[in-house]
C-alpha atoms as a PDB file:
ATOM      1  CA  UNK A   1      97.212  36.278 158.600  1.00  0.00           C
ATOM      2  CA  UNK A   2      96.216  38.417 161.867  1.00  0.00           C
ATOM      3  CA  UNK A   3      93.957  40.729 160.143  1.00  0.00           C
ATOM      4  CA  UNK A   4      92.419  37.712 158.705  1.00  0.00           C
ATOM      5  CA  UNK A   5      92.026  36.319 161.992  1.00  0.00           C
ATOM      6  CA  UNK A   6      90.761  39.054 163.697  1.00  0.00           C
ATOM      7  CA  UNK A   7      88.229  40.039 160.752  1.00  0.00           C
ATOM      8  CA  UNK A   8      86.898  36.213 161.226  1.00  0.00           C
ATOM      9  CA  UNK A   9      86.560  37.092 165.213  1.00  0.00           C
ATOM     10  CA  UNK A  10      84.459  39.946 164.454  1.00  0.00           C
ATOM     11  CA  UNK A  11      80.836  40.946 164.543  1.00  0.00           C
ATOM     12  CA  UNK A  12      79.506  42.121 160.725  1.00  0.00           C
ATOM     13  CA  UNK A  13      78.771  45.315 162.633  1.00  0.00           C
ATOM     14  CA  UNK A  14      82.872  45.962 163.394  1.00  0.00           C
ATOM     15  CA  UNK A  15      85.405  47.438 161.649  1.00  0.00           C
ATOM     16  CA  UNK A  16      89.152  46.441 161.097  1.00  0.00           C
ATOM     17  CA  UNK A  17      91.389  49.087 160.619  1.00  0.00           C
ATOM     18  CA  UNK A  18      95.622  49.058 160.499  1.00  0.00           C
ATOM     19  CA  UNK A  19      96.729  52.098 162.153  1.00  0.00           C
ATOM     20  CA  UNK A  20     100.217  51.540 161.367  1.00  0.00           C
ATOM     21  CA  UNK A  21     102.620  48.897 161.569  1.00  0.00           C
ATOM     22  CA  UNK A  22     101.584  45.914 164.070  1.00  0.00           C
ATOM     23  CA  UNK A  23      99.222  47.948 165.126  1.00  0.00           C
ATOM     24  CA  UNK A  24      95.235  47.635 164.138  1.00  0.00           C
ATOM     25  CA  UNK A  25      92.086  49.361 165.686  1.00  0.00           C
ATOM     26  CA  UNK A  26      88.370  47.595 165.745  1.00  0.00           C
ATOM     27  CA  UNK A  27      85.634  50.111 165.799  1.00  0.00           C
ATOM     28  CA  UNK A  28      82.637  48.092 168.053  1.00  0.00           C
ATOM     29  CA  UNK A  29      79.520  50.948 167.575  1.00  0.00           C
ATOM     30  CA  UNK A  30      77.226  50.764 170.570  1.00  0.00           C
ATOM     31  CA  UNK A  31      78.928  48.471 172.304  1.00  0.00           C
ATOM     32  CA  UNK A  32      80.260  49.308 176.317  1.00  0.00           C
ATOM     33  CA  UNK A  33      83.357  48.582 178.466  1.00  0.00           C
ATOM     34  CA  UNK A  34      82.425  44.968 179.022  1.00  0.00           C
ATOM     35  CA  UNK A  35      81.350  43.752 175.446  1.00  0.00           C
ATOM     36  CA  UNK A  36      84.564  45.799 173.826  1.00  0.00           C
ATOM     37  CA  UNK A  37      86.737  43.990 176.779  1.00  0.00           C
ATOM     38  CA  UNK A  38      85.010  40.435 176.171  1.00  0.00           C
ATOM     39  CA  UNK A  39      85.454  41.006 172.325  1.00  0.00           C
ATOM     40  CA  UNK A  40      88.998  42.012 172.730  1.00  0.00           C
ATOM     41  CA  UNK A  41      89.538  38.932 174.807  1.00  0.00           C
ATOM     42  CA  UNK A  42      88.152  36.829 171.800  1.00  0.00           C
ATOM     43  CA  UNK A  43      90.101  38.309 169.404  1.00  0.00           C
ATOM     44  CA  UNK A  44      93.558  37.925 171.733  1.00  0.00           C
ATOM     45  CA  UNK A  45      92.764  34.528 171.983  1.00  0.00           C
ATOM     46  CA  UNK A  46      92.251  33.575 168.546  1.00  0.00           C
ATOM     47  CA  UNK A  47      95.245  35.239 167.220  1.00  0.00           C
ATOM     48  CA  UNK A  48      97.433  33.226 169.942  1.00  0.00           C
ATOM     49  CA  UNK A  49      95.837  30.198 168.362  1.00  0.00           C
ATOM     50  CA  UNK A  50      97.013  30.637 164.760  1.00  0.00           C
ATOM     51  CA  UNK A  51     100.130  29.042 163.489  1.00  0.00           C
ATOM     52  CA  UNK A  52     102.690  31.465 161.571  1.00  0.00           C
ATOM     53  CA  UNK A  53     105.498  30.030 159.249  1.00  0.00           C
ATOM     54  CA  UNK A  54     107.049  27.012 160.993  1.00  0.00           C
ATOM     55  CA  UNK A  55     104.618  26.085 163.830  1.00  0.00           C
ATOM     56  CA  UNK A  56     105.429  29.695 165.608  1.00  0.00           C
ATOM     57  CA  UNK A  57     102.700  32.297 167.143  1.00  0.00           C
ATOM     58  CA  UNK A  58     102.057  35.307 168.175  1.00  0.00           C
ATOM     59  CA  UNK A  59     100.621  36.991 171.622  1.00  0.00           C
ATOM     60  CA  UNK A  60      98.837  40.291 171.215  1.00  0.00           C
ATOM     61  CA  UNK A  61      98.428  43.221 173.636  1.00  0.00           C
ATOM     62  CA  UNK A  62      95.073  45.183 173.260  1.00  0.00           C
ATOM     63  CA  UNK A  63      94.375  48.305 175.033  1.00  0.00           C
ATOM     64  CA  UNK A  64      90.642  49.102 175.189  1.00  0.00           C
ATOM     65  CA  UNK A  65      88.546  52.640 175.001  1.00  0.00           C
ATOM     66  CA  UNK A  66      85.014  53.635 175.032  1.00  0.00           C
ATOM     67  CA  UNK A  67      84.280  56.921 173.108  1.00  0.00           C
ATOM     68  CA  UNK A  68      83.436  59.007 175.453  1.00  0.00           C
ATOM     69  CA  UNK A  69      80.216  61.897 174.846  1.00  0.00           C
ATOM     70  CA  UNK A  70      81.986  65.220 173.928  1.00  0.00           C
ATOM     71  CA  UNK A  71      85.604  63.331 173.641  1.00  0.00           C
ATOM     72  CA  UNK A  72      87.812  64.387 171.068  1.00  0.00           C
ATOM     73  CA  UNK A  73      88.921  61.928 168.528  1.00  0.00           C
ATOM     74  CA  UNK A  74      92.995  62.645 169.618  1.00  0.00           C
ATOM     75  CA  UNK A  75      92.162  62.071 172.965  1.00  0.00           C
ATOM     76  CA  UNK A  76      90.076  58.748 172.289  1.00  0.00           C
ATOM     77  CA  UNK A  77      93.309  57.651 170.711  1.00  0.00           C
ATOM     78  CA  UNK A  78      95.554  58.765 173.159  1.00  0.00           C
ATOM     79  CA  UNK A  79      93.658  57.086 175.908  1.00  0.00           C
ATOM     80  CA  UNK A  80      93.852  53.928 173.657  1.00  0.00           C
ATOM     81  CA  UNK A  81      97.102  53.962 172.759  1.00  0.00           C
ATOM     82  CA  UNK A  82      98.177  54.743 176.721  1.00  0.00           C
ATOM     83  CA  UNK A  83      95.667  51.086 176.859  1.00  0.00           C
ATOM     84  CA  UNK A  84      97.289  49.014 174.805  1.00  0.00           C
ATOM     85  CA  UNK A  85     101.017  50.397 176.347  1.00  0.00           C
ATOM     86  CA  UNK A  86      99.884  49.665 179.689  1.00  0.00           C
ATOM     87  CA  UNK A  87      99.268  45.565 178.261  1.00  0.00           C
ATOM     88  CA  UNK A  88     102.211  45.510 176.623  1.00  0.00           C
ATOM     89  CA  UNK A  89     104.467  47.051 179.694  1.00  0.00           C
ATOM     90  CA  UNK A  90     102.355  44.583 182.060  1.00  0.00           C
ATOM     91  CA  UNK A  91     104.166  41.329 180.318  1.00  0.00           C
ATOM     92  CA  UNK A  92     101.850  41.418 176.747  1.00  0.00           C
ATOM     93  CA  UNK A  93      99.522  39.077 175.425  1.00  0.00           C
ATOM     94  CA  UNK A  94      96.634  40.548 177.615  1.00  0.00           C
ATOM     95  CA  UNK A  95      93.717  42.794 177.231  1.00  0.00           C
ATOM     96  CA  UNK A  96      93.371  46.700 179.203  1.00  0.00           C
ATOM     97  CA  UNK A  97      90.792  48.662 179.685  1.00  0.00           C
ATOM     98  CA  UNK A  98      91.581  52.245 179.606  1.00  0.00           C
END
């Protein structure tokens, strides 16, 4: 029901990936820190508006990255991951930039 959610959030240009367990990662090509923060925002939001099982729902933490010229792709994802860590550790359901 989330990746449905999210997938109906996002641009035909995005991608939805599950990286593993609760965990999913949206490519956004050509897109900079303030669109990828403003889309992440979006997608936060409509996931806290869905309704799961009996009348419960969810709050998501998103930690946000721009690939960086020259980056490596492990250190992309660490800087994501260290993101998304940072929102959940700051009281969840929120959006951070990394």
């Amino acid at each position: 029901a989330i990746a449905g959610c999210m997938l109906a959030a996002l641009r035909t240009e995005d991608t939805l990936a599950r990286m593993g367990g609760e965990e999913f990662l949206v490519l956004m090509p050509s897109t900079d820190d303030e669109g990828a923060m403003q889309l992440a925002e979006r997608l936060r939001v409509a996931v806290k508006q869905v309704t799961y099982g009996d009348h419960q729902h969810v709050a998501a933490s998103f930690g946000v990255a721009v690939f960086e010229p020259g980056e490596t792709v492990a250190n992309f994802l660490r800087r994501l991951d260290l993101a998304m860590y940072r929102s959940k550790h700051g009281g969840r359901d929120r959006v951070t930039l990394a």
